[in-house]
N, C-alpha and C. Protein backbone atom coordinates (compact mmCIF):
# COMPACT_ATOMS: atom_id res chain seq x y z
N UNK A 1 -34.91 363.61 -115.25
CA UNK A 1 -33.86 362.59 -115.19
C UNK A 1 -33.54 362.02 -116.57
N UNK A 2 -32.80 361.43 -116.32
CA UNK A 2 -32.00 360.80 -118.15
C UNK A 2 -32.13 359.55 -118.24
N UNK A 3 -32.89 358.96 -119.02
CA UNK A 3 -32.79 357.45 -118.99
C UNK A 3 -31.63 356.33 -118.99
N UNK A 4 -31.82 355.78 -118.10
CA UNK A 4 -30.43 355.07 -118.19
C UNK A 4 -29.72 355.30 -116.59
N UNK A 5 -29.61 356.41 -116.28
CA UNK A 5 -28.87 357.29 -115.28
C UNK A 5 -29.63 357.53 -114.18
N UNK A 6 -29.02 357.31 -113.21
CA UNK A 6 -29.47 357.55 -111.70
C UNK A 6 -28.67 359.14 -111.30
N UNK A 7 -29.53 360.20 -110.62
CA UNK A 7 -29.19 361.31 -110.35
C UNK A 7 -29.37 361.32 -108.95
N UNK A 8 -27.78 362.14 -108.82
CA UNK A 8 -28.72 362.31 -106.71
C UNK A 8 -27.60 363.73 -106.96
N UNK A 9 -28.91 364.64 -106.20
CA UNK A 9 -28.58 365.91 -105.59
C UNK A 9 -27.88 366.12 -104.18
N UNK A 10 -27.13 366.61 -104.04
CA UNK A 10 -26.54 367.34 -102.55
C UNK A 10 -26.81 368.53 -102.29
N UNK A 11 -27.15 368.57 -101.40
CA UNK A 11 -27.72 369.57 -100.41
C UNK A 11 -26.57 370.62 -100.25
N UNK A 12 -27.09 372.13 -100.64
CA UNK A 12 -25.70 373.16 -100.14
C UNK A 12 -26.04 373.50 -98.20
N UNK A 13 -25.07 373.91 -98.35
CA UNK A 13 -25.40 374.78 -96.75
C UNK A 13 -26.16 375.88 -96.97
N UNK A 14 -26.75 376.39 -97.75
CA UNK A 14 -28.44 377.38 -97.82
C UNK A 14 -29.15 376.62 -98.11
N UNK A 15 -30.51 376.56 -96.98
CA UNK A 15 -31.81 376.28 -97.41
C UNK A 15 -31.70 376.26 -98.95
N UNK A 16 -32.22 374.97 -99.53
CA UNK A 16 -32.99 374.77 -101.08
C UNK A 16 -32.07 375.23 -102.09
N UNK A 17 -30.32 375.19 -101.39
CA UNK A 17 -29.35 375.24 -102.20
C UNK A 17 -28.66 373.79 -102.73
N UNK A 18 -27.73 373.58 -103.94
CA UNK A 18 -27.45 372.25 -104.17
C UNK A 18 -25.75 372.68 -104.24
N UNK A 19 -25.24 371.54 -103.88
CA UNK A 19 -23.42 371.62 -104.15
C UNK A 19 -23.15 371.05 -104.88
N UNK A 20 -23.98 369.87 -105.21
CA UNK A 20 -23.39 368.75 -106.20
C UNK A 20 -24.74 367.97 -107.19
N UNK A 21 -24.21 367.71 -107.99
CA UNK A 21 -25.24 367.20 -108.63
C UNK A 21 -23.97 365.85 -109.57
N UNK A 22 -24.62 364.17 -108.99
CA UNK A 22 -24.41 363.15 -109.98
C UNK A 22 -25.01 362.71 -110.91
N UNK A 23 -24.37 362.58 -111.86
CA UNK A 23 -25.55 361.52 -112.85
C UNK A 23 -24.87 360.10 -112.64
N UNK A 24 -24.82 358.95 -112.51
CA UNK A 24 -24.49 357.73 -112.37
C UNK A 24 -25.49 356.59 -112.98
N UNK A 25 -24.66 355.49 -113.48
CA UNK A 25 -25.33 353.96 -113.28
C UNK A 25 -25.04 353.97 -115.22
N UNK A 26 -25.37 354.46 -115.62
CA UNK A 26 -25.38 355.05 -117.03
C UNK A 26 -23.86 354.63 -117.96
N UNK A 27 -24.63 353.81 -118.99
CA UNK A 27 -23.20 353.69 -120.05
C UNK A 27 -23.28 354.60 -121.51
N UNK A 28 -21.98 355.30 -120.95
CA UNK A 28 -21.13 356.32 -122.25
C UNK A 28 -20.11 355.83 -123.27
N UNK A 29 -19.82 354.75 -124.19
CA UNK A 29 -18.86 354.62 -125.07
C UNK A 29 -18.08 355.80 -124.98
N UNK A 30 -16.63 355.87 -124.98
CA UNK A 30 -16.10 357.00 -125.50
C UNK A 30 -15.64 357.81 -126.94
N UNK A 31 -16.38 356.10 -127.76
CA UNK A 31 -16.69 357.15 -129.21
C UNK A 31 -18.04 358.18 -129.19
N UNK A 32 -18.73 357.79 -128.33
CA UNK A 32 -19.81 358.43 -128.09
C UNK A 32 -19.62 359.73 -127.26
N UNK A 33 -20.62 360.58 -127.37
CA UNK A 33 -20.94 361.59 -126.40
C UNK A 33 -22.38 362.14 -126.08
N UNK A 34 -23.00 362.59 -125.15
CA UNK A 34 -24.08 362.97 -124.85
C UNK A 34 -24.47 364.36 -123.84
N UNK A 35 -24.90 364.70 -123.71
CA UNK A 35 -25.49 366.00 -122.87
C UNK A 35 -26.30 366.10 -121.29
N UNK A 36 -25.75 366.12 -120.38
CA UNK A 36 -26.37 366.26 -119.25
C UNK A 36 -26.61 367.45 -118.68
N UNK A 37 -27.98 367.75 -118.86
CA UNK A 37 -28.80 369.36 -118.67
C UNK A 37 -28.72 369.69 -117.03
N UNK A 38 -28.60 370.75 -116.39
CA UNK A 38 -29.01 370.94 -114.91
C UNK A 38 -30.13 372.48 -115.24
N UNK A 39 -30.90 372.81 -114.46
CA UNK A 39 -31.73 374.01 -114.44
C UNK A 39 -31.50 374.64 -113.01
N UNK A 40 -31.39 375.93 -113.05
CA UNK A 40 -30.80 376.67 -111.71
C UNK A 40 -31.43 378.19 -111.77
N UNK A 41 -31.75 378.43 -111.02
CA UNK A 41 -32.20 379.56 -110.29
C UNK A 41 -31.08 380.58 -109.55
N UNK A 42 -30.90 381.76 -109.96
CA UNK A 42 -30.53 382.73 -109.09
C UNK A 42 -30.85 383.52 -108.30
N UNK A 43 -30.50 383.51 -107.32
CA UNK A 43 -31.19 384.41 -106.32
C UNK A 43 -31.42 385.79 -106.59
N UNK A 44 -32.46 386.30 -106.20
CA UNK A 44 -32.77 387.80 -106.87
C UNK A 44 -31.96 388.40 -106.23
N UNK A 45 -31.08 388.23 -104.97
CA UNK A 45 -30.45 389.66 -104.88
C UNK A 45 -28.72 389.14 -104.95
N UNK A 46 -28.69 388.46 -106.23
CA UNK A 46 -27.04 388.33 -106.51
C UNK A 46 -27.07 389.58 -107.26
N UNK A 47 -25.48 389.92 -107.22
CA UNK A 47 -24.87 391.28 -108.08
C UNK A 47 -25.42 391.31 -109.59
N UNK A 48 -25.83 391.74 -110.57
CA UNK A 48 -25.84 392.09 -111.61
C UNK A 48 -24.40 391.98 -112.55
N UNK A 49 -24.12 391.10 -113.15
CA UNK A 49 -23.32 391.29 -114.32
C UNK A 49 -22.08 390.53 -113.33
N UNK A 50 -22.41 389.68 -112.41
CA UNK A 50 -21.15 388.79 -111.63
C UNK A 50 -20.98 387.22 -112.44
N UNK A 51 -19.97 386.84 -112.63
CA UNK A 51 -19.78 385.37 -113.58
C UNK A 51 -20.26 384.49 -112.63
N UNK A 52 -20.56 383.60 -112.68
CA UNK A 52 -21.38 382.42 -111.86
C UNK A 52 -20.39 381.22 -112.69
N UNK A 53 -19.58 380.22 -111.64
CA UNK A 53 -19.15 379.25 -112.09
C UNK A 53 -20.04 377.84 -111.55
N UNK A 54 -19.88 377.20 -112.39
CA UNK A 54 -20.29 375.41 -112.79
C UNK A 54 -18.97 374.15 -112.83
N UNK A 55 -18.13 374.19 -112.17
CA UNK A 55 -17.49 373.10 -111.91
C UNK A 55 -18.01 371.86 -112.60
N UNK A 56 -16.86 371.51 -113.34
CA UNK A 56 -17.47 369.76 -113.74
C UNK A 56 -15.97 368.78 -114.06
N UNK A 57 -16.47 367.51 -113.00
CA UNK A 57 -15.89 366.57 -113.31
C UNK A 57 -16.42 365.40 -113.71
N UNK A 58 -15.89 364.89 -114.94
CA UNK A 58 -16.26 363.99 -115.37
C UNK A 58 -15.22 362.12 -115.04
N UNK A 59 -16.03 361.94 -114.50
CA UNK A 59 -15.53 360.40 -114.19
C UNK A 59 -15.91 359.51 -114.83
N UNK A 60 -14.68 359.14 -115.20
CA UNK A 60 -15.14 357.47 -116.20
C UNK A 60 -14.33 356.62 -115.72
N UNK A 61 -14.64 355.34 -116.37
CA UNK A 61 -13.72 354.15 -116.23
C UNK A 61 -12.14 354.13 -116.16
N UNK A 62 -11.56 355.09 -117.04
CA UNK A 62 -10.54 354.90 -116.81
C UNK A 62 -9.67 356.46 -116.67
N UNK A 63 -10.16 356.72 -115.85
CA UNK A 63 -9.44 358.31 -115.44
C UNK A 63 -11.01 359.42 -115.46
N UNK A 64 -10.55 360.82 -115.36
CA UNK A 64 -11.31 361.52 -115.30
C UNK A 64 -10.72 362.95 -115.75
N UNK A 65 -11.69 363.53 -116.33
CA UNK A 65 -11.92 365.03 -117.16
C UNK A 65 -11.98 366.03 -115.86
N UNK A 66 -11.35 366.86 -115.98
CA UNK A 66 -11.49 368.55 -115.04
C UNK A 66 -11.54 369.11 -115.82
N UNK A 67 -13.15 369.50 -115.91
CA UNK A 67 -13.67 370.59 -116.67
C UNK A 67 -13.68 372.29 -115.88
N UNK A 68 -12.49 372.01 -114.82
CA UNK A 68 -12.66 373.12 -114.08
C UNK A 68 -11.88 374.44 -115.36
């Protein structure tokens, strides 16, 4: 976890899968910037050489980033 920041995981529809991941509670200046790490596991029998996407939206105070 990140100091400062409250994290809560969501549950995917597979067993010990996640859909979402927040970081919250946490203050970002927007002269500032910082790094929020996730660690993930692939399943051994995904395809070989398939792109795997990471969706990210970033919400702030006054609007929000689509990092899609």
């Amino acid at each position: 976890p990140k100091p400062g920041w409250t994290i809560e995981i969501v549950p995917g529809a597979a067993e010990g899968s996640v859909s979402e991941i927040h970081f919250t509670g946490g203050n970002l200046p927007n002269e500032w910037f910082d790094q929020f790490w996730i660690r993930a596991k692939v399943d051994a029998g995904a395809a070989a050489g398939r792109m795997i996407h990471f969706p990210v939206i970033q919400k702030c105070v006054d609007g929000e980033n689509d990092w899609l």
